[in-house]
C-alpha atoms as a PDB file:
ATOM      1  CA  UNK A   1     -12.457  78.739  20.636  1.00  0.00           C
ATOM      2  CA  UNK A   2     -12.755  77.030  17.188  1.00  0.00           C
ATOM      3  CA  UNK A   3      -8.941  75.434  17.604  1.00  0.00           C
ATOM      4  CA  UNK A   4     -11.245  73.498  20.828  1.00  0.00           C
ATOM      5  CA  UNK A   5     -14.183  72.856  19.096  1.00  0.00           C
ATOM      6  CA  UNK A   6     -12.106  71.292  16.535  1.00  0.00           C
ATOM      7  CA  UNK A   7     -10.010  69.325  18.869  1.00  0.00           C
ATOM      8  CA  UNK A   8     -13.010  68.089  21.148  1.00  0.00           C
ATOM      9  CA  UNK A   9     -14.965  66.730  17.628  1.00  0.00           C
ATOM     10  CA  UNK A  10     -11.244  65.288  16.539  1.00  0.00           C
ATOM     11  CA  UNK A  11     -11.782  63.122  19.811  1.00  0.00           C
ATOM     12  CA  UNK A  12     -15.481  62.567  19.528  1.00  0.00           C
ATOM     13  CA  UNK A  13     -14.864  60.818  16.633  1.00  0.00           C
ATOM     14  CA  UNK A  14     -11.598  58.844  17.595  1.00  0.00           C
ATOM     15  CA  UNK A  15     -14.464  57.631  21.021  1.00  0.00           C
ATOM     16  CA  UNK A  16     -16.986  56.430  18.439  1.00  0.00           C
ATOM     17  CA  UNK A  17     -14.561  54.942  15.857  1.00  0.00           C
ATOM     18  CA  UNK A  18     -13.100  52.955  18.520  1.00  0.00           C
ATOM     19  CA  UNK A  19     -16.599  52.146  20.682  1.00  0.00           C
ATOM     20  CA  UNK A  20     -17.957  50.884  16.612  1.00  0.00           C
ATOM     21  CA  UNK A  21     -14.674  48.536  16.738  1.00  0.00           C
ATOM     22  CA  UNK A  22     -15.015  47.311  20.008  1.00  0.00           C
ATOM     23  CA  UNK A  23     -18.378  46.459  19.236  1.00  0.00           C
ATOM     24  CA  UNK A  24     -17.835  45.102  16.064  1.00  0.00           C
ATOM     25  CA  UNK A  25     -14.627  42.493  17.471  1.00  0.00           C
ATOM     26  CA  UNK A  26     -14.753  39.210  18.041  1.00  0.00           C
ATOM     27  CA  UNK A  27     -15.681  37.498  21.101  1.00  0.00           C
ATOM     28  CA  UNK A  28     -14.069  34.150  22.506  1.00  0.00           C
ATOM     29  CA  UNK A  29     -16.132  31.903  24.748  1.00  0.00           C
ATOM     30  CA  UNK A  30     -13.669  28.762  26.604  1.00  0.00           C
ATOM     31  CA  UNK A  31     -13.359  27.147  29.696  1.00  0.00           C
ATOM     32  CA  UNK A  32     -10.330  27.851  31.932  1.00  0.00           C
ATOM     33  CA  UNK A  33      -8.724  25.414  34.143  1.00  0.00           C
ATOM     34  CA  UNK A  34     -11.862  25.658  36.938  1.00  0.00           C
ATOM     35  CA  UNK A  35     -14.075  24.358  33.917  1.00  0.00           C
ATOM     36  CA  UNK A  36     -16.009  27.926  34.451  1.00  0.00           C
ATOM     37  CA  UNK A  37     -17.410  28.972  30.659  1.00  0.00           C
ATOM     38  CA  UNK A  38     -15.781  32.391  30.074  1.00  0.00           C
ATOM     39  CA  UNK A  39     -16.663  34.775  27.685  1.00  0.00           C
ATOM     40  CA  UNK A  40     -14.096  37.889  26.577  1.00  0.00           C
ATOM     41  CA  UNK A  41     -12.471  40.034  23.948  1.00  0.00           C
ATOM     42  CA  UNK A  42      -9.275  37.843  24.137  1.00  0.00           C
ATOM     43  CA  UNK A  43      -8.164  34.584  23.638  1.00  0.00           C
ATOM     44  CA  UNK A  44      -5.680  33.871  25.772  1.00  0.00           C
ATOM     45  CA  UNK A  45      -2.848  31.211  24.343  1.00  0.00           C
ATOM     46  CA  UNK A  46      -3.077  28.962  27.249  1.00  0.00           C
ATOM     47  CA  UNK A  47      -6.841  28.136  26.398  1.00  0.00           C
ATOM     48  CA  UNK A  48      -6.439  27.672  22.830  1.00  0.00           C
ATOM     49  CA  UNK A  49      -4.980  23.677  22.501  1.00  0.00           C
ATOM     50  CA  UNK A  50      -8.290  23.247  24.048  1.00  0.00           C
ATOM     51  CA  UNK A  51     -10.659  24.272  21.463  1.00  0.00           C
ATOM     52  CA  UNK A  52     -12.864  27.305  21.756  1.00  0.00           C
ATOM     53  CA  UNK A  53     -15.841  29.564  19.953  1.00  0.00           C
ATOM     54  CA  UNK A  54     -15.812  32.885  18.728  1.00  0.00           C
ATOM     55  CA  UNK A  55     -19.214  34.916  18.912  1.00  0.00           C
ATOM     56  CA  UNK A  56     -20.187  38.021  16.870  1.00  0.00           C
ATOM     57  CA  UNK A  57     -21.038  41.175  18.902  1.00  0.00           C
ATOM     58  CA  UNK A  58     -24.622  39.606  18.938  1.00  0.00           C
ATOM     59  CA  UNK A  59     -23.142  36.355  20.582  1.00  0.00           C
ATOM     60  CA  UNK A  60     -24.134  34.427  17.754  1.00  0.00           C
ATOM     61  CA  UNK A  61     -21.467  31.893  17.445  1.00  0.00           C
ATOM     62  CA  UNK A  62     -19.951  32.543  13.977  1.00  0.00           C
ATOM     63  CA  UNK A  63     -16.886  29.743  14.086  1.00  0.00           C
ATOM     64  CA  UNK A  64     -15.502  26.612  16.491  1.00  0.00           C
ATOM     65  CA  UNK A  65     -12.374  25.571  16.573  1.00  0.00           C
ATOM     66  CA  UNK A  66     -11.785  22.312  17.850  1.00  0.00           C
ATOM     67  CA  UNK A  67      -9.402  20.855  20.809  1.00  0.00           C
ATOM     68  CA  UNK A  68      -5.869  20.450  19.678  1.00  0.00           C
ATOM     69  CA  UNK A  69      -6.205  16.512  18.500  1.00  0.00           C
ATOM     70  CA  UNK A  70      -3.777  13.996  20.613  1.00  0.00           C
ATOM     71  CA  UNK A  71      -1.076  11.836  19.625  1.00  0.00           C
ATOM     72  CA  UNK A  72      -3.223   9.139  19.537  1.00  0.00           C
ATOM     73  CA  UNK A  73      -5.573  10.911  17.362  1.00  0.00           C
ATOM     74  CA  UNK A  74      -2.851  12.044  15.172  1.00  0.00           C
ATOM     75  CA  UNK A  75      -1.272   8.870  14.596  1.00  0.00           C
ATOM     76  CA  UNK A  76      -4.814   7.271  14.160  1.00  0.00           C
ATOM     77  CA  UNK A  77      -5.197  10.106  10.989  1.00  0.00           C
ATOM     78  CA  UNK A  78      -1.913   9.068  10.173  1.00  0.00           C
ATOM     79  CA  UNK A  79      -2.707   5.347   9.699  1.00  0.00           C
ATOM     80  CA  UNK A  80      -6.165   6.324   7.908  1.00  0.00           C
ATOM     81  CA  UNK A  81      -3.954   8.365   5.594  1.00  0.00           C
ATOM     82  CA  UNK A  82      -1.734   5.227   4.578  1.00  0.00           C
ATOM     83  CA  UNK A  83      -4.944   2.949   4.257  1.00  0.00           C
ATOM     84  CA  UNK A  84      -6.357   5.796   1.766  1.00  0.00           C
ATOM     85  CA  UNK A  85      -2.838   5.741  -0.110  1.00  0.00           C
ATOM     86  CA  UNK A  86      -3.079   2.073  -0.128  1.00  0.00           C
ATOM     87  CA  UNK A  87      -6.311   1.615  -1.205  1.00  0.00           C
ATOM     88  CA  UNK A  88      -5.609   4.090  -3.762  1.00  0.00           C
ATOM     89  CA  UNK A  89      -2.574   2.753  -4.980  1.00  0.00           C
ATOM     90  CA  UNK A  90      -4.344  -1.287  -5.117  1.00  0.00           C
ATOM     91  CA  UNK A  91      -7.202   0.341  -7.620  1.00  0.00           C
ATOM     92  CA  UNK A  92      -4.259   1.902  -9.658  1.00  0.00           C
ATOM     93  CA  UNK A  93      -2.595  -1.289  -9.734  1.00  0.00           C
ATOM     94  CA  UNK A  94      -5.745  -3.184 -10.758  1.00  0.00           C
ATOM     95  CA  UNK A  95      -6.340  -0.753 -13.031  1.00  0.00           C
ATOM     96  CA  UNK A  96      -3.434  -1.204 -15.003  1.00  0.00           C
ATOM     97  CA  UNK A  97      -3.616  -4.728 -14.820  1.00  0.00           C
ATOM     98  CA  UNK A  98      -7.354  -4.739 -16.107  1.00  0.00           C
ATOM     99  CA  UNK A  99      -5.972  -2.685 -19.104  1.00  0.00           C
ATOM    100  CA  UNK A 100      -3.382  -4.907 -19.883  1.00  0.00           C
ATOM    101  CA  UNK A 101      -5.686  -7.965 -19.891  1.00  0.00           C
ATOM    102  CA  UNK A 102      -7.595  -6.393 -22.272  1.00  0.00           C
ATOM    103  CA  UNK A 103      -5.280  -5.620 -25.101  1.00  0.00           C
ATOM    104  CA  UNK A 104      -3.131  -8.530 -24.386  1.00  0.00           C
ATOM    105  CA  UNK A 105      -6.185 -11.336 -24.418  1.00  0.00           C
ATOM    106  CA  UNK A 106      -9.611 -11.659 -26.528  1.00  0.00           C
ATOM    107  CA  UNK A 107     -11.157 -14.830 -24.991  1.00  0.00           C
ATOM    108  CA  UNK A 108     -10.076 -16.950 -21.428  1.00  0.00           C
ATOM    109  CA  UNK A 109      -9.109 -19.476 -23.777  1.00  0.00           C
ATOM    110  CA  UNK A 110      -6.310 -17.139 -24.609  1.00  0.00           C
ATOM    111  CA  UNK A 111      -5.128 -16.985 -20.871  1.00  0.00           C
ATOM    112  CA  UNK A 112      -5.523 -20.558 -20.852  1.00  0.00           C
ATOM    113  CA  UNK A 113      -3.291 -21.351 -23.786  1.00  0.00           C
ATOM    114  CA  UNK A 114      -0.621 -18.940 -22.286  1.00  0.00           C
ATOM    115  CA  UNK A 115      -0.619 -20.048 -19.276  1.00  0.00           C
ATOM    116  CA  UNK A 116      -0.488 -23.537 -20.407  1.00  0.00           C
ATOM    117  CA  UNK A 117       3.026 -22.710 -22.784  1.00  0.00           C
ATOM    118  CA  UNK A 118       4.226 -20.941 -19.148  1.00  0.00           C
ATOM    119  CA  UNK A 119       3.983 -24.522 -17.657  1.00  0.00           C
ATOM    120  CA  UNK A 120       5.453 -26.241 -20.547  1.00  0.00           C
ATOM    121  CA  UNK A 121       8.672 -24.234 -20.257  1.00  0.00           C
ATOM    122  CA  UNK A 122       8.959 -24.375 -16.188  1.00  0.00           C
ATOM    123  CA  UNK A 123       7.930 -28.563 -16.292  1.00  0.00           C
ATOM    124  CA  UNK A 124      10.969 -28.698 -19.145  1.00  0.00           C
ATOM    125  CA  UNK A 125      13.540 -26.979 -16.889  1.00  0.00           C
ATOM    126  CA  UNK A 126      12.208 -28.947 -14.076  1.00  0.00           C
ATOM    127  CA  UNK A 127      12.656 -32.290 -15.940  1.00  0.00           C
ATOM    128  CA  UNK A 128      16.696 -30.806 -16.977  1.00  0.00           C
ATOM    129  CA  UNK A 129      17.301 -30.328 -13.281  1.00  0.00           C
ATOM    130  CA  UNK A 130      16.231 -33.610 -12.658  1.00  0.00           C
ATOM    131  CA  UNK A 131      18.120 -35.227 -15.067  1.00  0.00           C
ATOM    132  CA  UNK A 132      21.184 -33.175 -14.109  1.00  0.00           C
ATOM    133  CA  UNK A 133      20.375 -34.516 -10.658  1.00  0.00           C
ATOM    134  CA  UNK A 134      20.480 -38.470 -11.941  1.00  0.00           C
ATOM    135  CA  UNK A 135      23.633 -38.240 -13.501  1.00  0.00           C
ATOM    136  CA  UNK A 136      25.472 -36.387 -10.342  1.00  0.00           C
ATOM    137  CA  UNK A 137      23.480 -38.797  -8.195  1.00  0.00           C
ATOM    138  CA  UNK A 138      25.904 -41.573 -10.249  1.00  0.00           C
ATOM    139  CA  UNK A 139      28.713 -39.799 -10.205  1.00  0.00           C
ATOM    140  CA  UNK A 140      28.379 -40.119  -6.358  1.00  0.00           C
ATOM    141  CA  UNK A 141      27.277 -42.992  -5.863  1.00  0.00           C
ATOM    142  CA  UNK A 142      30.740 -44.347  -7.824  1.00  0.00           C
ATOM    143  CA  UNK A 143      33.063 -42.541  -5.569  1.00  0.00           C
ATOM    144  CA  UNK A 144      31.558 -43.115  -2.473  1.00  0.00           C
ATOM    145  CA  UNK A 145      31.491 -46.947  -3.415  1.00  0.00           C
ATOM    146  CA  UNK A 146      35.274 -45.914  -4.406  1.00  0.00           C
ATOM    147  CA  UNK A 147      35.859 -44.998  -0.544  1.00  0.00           C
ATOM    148  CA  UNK A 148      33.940 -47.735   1.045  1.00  0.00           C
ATOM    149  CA  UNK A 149      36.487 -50.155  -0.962  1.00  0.00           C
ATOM    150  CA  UNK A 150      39.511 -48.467   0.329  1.00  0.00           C
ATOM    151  CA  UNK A 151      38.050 -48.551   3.685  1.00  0.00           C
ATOM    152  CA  UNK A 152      37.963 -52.438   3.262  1.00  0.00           C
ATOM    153  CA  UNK A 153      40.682 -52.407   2.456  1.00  0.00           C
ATOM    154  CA  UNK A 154      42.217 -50.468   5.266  1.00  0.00           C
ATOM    155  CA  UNK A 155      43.439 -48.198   3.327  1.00  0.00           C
ATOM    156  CA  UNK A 156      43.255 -44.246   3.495  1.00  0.00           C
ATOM    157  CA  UNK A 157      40.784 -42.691   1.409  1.00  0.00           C
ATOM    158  CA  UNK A 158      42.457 -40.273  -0.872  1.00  0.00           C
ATOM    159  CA  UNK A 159      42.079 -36.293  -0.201  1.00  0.00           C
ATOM    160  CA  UNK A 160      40.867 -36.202  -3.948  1.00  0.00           C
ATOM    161  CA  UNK A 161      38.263 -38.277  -3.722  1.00  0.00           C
ATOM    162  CA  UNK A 162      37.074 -36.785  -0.185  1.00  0.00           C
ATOM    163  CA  UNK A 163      36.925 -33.666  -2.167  1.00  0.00           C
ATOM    164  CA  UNK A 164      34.944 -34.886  -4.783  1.00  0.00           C
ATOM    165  CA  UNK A 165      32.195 -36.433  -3.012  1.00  0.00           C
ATOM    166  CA  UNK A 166      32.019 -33.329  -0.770  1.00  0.00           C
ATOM    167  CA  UNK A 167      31.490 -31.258  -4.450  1.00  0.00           C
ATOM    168  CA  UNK A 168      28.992 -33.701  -5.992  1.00  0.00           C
ATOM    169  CA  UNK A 169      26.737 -33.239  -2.596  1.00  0.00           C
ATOM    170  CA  UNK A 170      27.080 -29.735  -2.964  1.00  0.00           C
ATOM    171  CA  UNK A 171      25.994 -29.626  -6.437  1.00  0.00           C
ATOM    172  CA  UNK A 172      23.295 -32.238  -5.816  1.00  0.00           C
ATOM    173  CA  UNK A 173      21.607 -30.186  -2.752  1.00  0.00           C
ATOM    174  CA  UNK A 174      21.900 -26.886  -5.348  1.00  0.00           C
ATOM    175  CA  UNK A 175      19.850 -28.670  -8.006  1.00  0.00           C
ATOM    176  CA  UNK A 176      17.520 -30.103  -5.269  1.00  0.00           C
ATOM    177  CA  UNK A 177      16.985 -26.013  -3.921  1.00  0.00           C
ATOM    178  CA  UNK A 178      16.773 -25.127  -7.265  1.00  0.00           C
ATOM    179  CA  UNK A 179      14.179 -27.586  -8.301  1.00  0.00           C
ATOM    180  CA  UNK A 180      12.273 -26.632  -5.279  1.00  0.00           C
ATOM    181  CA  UNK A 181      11.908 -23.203  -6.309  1.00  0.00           C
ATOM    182  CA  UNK A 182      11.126 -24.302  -9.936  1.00  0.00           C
ATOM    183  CA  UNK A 183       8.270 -26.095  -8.052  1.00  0.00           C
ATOM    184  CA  UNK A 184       6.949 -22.750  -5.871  1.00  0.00           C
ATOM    185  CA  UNK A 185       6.892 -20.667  -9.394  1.00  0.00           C
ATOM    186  CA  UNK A 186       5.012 -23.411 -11.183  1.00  0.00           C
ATOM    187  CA  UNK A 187       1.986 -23.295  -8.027  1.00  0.00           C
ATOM    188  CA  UNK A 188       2.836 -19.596  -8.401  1.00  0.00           C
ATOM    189  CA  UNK A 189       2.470 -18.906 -11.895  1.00  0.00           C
ATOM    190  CA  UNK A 190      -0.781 -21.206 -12.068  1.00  0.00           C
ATOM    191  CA  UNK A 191      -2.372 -19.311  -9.383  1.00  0.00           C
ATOM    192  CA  UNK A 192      -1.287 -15.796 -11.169  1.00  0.00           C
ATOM    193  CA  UNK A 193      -3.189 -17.370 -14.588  1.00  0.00           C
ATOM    194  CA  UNK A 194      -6.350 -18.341 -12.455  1.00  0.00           C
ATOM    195  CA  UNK A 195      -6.468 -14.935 -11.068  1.00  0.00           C
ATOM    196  CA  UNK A 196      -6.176 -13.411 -14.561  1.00  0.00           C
ATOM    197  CA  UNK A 197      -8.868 -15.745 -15.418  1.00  0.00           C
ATOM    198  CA  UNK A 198     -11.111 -14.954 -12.695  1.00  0.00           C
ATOM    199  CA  UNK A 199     -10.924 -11.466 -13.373  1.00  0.00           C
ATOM    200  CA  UNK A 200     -10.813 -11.603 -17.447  1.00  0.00           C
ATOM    201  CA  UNK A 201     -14.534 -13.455 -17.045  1.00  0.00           C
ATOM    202  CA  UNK A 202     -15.574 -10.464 -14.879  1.00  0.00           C
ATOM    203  CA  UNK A 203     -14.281  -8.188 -17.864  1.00  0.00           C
ATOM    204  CA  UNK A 204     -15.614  -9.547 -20.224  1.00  0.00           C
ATOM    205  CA  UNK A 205     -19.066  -9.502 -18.916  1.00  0.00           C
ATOM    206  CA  UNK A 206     -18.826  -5.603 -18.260  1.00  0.00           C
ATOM    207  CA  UNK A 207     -17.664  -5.353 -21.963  1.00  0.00           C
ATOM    208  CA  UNK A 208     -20.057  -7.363 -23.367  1.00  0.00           C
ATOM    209  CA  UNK A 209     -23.596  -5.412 -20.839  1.00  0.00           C
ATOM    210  CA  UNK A 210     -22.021  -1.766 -22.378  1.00  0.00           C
ATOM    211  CA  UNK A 211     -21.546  -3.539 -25.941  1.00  0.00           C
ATOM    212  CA  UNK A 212     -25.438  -4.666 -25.871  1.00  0.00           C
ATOM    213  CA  UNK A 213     -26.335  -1.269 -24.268  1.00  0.00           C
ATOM    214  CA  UNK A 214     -24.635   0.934 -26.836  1.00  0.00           C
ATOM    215  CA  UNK A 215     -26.131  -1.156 -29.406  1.00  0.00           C
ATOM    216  CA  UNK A 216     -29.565  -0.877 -27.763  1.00  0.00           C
ATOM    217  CA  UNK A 217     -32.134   1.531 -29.967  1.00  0.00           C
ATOM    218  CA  UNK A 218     -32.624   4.991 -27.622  1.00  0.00           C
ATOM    219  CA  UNK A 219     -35.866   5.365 -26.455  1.00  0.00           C
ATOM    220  CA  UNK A 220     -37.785   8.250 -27.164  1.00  0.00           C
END
């Protein structure tokens, strides 16, 4: 008799152990495929992509988890991801920059003067390509003038000197390109100073407001 009252309270217990966790489990609350709200002990996996709750044993709603986002959505977190990494990476840059301004320069008249000596040097080359130019120019103009007098003269121009007008052109349109490009870095390198400029002045004024504030008396 004792061997059954032990075994009967051995499964009285193992009842209310496992009516407490029943009780105590989680509840899901979705809507199936007939848009009916359904409320149960399990979540079944076909449900889940599109979002559900999950109630205490109160039905208190304790946690939401959202649909399962689109590809649209995802590619739309995607491309606010790279605009964050961009935006990030353009205040690193200007950081940078802003630092080197700083230690490089003391005035804009400092920017000015360099970017002044930057012009020099790029007007120079400029001015060598274009002399370069001149003297091929003549050296053209002579052979081709060369040809035109054999042609008076019904005569054959030579394969030399059909070479050699063909090389001077050549060399003449390379100068011309490369003068061009000398051109594009000189707007270039003036607009890089102007920005340097712009943004020293701004620099400067934030130096000089925390200057006069640390050198403000504290009130008391």
């Amino acid at each position: 008799m004792a061997w059954h009252r032990s075994c009967g309270a051995v499964a009285l217990l193992t009842l209310l152990l496992w009516t407490s966790n029943t009780l105590s489990a989680e509840l899901y609350r979705y809507q199936n495929d007939a848009g009916v709200t359904v409320v149960d002990w399990a979540m079944p996996a076909a449900y889940v992509s599109n979002g559900y709750e999950i109630l205490n044993e109160s039905g208190q709603v304790v946690s939401v988890v959202p649909p399962a986002k689109t590809a649209t959505e995802l590619e739309q977190d995607a491309a606010a991801a790279r605009s964050r990494a961009a935006d990030t990476a353009a205040e690193a840059a200007q950081l940078e920059r802003d630092t080197f301004l700083l230690r490089r320069y003391s005035t804009v008249q400092d920017i000015e003067a360099a970017r002044d000596r930057s012009l020099r040097e790029l007007d120079i080359r400029i001015a060598i390509l274009s002399s370069q130019r001149e003297t091929l120019s003549q050296q053209l103009a002579r052979h081709e003038d060369a040809l035109a007098a054999r042609a008076q003269l019904d005569e054959e121009a030579t394969q030399y000197g059909q070479d050699t007008v063909a090389a001077l052109k050549a060399e003449i349109q390379s100068l011309d390109d490369a003068s061009k490009g000398r051109q594009q870095q000189v707007a270039a390198v003036a607009e890089a100073y102007g920005r340097d400029i712009a943004r020293f002045s701004q620099l400067e004024e934030v130096v000089l407001l925390r200057r006069q504030m640390g050198a403000a008396p504290a009130t008391r």
